[in-house]
N, C-alpha and C. Protein backbone atom coordinates (compact mmCIF):
# COMPACT_ATOMS: atom_id res chain seq x y z
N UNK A 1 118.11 189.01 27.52
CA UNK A 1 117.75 187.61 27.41
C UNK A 1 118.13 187.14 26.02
N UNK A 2 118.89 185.95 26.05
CA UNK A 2 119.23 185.40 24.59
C UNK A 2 118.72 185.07 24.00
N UNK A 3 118.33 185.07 22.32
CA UNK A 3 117.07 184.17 22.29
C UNK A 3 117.26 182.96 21.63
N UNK A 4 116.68 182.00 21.78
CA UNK A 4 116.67 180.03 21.70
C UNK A 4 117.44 179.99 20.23
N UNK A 5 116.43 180.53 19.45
CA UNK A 5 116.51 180.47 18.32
C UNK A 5 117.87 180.95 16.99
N UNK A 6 118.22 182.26 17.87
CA UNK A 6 119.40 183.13 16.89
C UNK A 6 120.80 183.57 17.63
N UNK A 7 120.43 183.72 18.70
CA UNK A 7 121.44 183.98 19.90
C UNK A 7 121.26 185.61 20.02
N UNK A 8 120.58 185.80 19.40
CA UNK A 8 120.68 187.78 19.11
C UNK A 8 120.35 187.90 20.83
N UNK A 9 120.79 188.98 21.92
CA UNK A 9 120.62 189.26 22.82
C UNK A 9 119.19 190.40 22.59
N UNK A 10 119.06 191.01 22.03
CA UNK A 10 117.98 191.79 21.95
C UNK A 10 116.88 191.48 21.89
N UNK A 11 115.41 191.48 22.67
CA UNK A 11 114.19 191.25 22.69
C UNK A 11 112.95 192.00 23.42
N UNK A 12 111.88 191.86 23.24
CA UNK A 12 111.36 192.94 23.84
C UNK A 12 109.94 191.78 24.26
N UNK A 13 109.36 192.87 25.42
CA UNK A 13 108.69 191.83 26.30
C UNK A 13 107.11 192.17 25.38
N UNK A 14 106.26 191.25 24.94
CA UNK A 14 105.28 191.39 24.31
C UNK A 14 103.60 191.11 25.41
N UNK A 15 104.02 190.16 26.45
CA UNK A 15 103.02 190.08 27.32
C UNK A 15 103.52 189.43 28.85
N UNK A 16 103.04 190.10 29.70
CA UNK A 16 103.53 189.84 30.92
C UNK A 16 102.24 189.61 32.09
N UNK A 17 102.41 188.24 32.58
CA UNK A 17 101.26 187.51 33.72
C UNK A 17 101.86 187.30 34.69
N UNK A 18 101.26 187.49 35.63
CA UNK A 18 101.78 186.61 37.39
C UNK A 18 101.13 185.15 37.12
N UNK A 19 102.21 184.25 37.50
CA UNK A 19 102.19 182.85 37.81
C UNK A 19 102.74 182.44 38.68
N UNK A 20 102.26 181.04 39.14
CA UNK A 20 102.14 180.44 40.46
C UNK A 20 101.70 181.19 41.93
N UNK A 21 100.87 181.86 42.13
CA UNK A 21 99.92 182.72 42.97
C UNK A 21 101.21 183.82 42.97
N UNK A 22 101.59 184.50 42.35
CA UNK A 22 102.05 185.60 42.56
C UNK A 22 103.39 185.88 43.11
N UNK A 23 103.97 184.79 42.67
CA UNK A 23 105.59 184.45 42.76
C UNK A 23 106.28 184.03 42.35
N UNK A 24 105.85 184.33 40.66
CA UNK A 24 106.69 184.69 39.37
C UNK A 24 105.92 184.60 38.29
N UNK A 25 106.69 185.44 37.48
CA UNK A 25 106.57 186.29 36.68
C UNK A 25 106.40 185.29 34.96
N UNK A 26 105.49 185.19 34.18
CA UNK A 26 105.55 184.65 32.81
C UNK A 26 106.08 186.00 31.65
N UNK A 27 106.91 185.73 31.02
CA UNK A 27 106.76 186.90 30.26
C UNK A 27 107.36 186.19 28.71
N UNK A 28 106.74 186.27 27.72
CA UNK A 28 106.15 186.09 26.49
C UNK A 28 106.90 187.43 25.95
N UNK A 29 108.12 187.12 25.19
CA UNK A 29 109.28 187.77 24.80
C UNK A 29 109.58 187.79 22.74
N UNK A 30 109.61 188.72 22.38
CA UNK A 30 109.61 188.56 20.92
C UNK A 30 111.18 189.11 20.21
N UNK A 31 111.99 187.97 19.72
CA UNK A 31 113.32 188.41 19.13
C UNK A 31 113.41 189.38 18.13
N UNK A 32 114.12 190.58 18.71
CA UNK A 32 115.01 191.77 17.70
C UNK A 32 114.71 191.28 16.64
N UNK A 33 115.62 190.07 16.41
CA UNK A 33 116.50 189.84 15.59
C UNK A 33 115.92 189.04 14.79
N UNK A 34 115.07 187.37 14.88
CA UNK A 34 114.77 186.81 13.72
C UNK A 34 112.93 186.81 14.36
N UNK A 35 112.37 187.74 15.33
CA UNK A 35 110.83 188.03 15.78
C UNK A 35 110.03 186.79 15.83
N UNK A 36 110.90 185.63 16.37
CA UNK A 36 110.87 184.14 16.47
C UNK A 36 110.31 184.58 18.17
N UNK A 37 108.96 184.02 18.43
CA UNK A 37 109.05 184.19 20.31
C UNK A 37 109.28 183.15 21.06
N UNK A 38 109.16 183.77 22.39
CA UNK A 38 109.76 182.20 23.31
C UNK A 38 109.30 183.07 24.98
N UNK A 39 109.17 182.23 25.21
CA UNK A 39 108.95 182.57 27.26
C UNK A 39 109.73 182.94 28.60
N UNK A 40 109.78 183.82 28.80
CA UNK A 40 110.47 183.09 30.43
C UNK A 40 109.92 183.68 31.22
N UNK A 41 110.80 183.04 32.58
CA UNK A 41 109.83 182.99 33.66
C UNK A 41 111.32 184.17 34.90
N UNK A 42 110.50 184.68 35.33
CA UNK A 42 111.46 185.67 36.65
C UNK A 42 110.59 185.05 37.93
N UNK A 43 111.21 184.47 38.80
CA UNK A 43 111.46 184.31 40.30
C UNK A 43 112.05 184.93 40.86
N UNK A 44 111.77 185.41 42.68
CA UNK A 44 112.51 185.77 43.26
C UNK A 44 113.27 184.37 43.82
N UNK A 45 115.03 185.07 43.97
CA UNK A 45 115.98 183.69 44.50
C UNK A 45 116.01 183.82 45.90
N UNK A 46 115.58 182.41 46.22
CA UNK A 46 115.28 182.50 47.33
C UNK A 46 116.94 182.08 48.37
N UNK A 47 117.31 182.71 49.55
CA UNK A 47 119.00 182.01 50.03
C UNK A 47 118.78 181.02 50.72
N UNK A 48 119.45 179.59 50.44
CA UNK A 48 118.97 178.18 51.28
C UNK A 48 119.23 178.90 52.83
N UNK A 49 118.25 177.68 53.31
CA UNK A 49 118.44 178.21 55.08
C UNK A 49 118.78 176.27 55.57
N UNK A 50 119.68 176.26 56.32
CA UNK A 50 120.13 174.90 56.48
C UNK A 50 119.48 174.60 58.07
N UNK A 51 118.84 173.38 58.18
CA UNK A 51 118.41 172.76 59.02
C UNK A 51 119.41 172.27 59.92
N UNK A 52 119.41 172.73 61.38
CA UNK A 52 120.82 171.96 61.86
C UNK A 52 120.15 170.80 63.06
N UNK A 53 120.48 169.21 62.84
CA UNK A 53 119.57 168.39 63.34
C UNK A 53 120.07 168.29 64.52
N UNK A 54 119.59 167.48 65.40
CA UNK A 54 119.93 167.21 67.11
C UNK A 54 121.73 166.34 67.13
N UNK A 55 122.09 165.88 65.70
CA UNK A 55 122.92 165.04 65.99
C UNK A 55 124.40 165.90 65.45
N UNK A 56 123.78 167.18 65.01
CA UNK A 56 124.88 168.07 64.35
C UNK A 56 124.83 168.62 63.17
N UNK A 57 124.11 167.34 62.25
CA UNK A 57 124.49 167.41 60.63
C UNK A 57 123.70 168.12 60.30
N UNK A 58 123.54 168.57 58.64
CA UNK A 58 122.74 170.12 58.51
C UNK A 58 122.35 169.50 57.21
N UNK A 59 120.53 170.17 56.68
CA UNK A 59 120.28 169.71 55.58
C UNK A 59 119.49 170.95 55.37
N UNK A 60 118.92 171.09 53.79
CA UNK A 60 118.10 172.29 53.27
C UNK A 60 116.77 171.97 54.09
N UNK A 61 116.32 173.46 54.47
CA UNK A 61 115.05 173.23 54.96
C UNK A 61 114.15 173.02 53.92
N UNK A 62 113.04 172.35 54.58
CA UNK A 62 111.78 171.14 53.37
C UNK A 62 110.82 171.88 54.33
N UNK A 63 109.96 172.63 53.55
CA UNK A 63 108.74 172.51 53.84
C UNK A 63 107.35 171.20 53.85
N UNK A 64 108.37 170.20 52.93
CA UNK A 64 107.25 169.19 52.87
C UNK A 64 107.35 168.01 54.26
N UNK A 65 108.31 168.27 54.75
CA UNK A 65 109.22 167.53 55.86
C UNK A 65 107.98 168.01 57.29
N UNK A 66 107.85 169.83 57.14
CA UNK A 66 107.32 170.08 58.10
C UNK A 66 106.16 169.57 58.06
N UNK A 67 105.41 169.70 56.90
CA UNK A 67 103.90 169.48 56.70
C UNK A 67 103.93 168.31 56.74
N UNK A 68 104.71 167.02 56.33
CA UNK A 68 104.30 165.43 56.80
C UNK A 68 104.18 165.54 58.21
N UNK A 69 104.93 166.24 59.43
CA UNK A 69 104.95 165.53 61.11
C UNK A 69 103.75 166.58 60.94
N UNK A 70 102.92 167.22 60.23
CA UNK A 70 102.10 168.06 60.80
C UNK A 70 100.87 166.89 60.33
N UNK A 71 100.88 166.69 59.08
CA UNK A 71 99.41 165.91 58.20
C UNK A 71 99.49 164.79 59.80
N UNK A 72 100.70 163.68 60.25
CA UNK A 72 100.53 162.58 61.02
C UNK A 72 99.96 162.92 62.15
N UNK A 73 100.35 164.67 63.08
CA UNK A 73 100.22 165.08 64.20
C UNK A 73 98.79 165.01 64.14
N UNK A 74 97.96 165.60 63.12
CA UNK A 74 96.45 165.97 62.51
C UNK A 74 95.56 164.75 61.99
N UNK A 75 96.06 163.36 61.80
CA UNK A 75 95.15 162.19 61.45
C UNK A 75 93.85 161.77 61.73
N UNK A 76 92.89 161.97 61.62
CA UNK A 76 91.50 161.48 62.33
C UNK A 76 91.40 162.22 63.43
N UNK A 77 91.82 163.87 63.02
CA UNK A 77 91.50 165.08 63.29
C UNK A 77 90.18 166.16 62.58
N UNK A 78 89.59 166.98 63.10
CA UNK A 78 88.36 167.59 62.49
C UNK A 78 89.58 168.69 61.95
N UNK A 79 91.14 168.76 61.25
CA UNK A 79 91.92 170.16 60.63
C UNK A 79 91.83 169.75 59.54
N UNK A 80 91.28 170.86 58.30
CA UNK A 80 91.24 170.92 56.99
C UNK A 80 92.60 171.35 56.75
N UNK A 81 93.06 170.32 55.55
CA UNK A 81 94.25 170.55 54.79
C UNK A 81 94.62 171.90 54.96
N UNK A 82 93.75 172.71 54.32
CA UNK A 82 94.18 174.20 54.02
C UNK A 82 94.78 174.92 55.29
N UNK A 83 94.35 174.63 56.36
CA UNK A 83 94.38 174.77 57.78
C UNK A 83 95.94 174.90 57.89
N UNK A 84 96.61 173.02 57.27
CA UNK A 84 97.90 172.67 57.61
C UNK A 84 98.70 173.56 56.61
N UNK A 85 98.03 173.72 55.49
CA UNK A 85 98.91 174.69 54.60
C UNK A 85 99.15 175.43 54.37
N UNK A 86 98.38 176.41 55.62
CA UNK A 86 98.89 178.04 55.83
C UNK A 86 99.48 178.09 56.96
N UNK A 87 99.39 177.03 58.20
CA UNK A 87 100.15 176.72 59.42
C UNK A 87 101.88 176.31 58.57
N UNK A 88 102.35 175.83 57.79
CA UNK A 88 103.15 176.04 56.97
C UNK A 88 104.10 176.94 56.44
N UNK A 89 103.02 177.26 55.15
CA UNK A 89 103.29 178.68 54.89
C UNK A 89 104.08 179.68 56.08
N UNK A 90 102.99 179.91 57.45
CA UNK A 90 103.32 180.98 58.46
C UNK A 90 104.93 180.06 58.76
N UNK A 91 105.06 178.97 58.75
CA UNK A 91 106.41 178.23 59.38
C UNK A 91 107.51 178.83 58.33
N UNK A 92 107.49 178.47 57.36
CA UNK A 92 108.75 178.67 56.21
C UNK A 92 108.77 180.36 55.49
N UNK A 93 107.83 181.23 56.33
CA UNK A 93 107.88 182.64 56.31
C UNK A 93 108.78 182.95 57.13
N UNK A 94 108.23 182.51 58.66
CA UNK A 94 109.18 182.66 60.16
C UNK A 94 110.59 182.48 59.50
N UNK A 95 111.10 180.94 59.22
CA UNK A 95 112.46 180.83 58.94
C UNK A 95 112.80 181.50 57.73
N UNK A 96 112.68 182.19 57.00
CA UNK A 96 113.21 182.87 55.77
C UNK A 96 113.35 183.90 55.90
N UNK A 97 112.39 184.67 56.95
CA UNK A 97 112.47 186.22 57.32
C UNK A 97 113.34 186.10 58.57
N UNK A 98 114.17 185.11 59.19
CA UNK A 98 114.58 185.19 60.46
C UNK A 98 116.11 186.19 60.08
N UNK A 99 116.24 185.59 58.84
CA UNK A 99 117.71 186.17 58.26
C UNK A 99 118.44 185.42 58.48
N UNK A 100 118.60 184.51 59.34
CA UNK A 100 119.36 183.32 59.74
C UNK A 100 119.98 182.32 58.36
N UNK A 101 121.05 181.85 58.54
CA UNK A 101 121.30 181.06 57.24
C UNK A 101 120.93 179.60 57.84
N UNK A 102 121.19 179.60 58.70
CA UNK A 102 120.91 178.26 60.13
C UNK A 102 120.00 178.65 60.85
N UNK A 103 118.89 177.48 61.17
CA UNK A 103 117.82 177.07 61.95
C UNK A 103 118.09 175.96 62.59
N UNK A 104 117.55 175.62 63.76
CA UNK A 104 117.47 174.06 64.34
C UNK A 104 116.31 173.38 64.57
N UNK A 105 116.29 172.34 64.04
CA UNK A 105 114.99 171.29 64.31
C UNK A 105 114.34 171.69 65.97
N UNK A 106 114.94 172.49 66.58
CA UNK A 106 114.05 172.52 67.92
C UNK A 106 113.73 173.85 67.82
N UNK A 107 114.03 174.61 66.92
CA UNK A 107 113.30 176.12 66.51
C UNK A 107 112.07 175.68 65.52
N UNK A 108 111.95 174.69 64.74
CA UNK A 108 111.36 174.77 64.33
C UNK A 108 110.08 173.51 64.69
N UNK A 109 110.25 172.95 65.40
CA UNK A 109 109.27 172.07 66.52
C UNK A 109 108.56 173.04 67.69
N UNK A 110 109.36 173.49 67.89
CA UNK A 110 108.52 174.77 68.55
C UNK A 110 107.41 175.78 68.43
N UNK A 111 108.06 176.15 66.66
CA UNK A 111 106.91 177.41 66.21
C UNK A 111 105.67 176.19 65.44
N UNK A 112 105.96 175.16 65.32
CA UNK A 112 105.21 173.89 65.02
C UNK A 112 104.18 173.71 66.27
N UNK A 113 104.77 173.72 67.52
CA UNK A 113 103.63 173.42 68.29
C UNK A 113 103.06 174.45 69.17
N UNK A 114 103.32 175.54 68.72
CA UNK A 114 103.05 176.73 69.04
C UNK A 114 101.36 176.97 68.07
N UNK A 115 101.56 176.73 67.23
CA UNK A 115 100.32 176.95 66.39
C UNK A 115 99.45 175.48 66.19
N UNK A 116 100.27 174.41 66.50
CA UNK A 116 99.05 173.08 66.43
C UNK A 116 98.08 173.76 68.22
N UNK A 117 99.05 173.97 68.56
CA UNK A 117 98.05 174.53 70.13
C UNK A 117 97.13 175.28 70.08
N UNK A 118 97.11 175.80 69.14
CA UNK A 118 95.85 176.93 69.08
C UNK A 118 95.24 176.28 67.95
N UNK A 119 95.30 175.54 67.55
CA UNK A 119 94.32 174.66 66.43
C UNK A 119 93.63 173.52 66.91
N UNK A 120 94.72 172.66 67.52
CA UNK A 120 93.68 171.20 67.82
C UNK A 120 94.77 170.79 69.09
N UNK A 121 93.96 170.65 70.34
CA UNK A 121 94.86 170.32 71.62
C UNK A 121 95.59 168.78 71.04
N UNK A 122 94.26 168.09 70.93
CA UNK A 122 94.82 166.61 70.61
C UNK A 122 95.98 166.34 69.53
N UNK A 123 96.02 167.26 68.29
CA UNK A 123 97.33 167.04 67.86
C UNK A 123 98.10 167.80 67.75
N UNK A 124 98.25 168.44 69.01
CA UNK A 124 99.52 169.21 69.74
C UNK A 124 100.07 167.96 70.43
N UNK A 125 99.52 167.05 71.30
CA UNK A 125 99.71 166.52 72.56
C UNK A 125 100.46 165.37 71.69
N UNK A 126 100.16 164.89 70.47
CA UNK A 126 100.60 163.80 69.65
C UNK A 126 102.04 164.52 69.31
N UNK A 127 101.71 165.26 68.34
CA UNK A 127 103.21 166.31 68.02
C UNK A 127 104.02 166.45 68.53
N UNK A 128 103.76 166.79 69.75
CA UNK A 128 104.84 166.88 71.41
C UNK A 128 105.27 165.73 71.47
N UNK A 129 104.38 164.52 71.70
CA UNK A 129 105.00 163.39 72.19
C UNK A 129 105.94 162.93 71.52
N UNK A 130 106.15 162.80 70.02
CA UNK A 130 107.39 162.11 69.47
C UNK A 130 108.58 163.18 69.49
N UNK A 131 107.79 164.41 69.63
CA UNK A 131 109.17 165.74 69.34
C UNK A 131 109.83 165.49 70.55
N UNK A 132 108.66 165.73 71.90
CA UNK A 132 109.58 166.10 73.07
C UNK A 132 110.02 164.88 73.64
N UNK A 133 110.04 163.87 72.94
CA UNK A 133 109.98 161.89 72.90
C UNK A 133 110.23 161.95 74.22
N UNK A 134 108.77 161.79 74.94
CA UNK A 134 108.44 161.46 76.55
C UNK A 134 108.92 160.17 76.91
N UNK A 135 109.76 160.01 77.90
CA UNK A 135 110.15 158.63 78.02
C UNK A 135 109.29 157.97 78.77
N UNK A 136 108.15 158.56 79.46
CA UNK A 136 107.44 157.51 80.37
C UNK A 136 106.38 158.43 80.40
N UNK A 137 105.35 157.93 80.79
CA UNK A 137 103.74 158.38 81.49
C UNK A 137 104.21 160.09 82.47
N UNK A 138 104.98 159.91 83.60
CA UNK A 138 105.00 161.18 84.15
C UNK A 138 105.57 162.15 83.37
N UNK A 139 106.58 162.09 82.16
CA UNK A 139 106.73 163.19 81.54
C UNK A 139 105.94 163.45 80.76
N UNK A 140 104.78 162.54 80.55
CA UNK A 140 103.86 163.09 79.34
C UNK A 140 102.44 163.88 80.53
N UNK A 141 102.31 163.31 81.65
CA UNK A 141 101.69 163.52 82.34
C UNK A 141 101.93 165.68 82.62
N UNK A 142 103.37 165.59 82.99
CA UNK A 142 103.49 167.06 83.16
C UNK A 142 103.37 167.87 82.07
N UNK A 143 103.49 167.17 81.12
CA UNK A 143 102.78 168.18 79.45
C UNK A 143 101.81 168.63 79.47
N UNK A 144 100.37 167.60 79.89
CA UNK A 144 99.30 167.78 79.93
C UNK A 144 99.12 168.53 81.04
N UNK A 145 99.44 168.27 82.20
CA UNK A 145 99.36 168.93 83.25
C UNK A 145 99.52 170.95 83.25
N UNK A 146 100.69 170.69 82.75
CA UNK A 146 100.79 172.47 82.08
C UNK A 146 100.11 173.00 81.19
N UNK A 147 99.65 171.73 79.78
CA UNK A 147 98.80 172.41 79.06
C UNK A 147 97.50 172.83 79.92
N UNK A 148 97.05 172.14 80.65
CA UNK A 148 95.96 172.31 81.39
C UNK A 148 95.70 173.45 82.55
N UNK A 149 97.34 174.18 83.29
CA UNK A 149 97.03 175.00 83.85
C UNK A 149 97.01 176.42 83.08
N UNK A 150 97.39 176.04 81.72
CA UNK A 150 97.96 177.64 80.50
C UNK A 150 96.35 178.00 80.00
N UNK A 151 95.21 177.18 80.36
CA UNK A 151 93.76 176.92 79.91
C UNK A 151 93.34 177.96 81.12
C-alpha cells in the first residue's frame, strides 16, 4: 500500500476492525518510511450480475429496486421493515451465488413472490398483480383461486 504522504510503498498494519457488519475490513496502517499514518479499507469485489428486462435491455442488479416493489407490495401491511430487509438480503444472496452473470426480471419476481407468500398473502396478491399484470378479474380470479387450493 502506498502511502498518501511519501509514496514509500512500505507500511505495516498497526490496528485492524471489521466494518460495515462484517464486510470489510478498516485497517489503520503506519508508513516505513516518514511513520506518517493513514487508513484503508479491504472489501470483497463483488462481479456485476446484469438484469435482463422483458424488453431485452440489461441493467446492474439494484437491490434497492427490489426492496421499493417490495416496501409498495407491503403498505398498510402488519411486515416490519427488517422483515423486508432480510427478504432482500435472501434475494441478492440467491442472485450472486447463482454464478450467473445474467438474471431476468422474471427470475427475480419469482423468488420475490415466493417469500412475500409465506409472509403476508395480501401482499403477495398485490405483488403478483402488477408483476403478473392481470388483464382482467378472471386472471386475477385464477391466482387467488390456486393460491387458495396450495392452502
Amino acid at each position: 500500500m502506498k502511502c498518501l504522504y511519501c509514496d514509500c510503498t512500505d507500511s505495516k498494519v498497526v490496528d485492524s476492525r471489521s466494518a460495515d457488519d462484517g464486510r470489510t475490513i478498516r485497517r489503520r496502517r503506519e508508513c516505513t518510511g516518514c511513520g506518517r499514518r493513514f487508513t484503508t479499507y479491504e472489501t470483497i469485489e463483488v462481479t456485476p450480475v446484469l438484469v435482463v428486462k422483458n424488453n431485452g435491455t440489461r441493467e446492474s442488479y439494484n437491490a434497492e429496486k427490489v426492496r421499493n416493489g417490495i416496501i409498495k407490495s407491503c403498505e398498510k401491511r402488519p411486515v416490519a421493515m427488517q422483515e423486508i430487509d432480510n427478504m432482500v438480503a435472501e434475494i441478492s444472496k440467491q442472485v450472486y451465488n447463482s454464478m450467473e452473470s445474467e438474471v431476468t426480471t422474471k427470475d427475480i419476481g419469482e423468488m420475490v413472490m415466493e417469500r412475500l407468500k409465506k409472509l403476508d398473502e395480501v401482499a403477495y396478491v398485490r405483488y403478483a398483480s402488477v408483476y403478473r399484470s392481470f388483464k382482467d378479474m378472471s386472471s386475477f380470479m385464477a391466482e387467488l383461486k390456486q393460491m387458495m387450493k396450495s392452502k
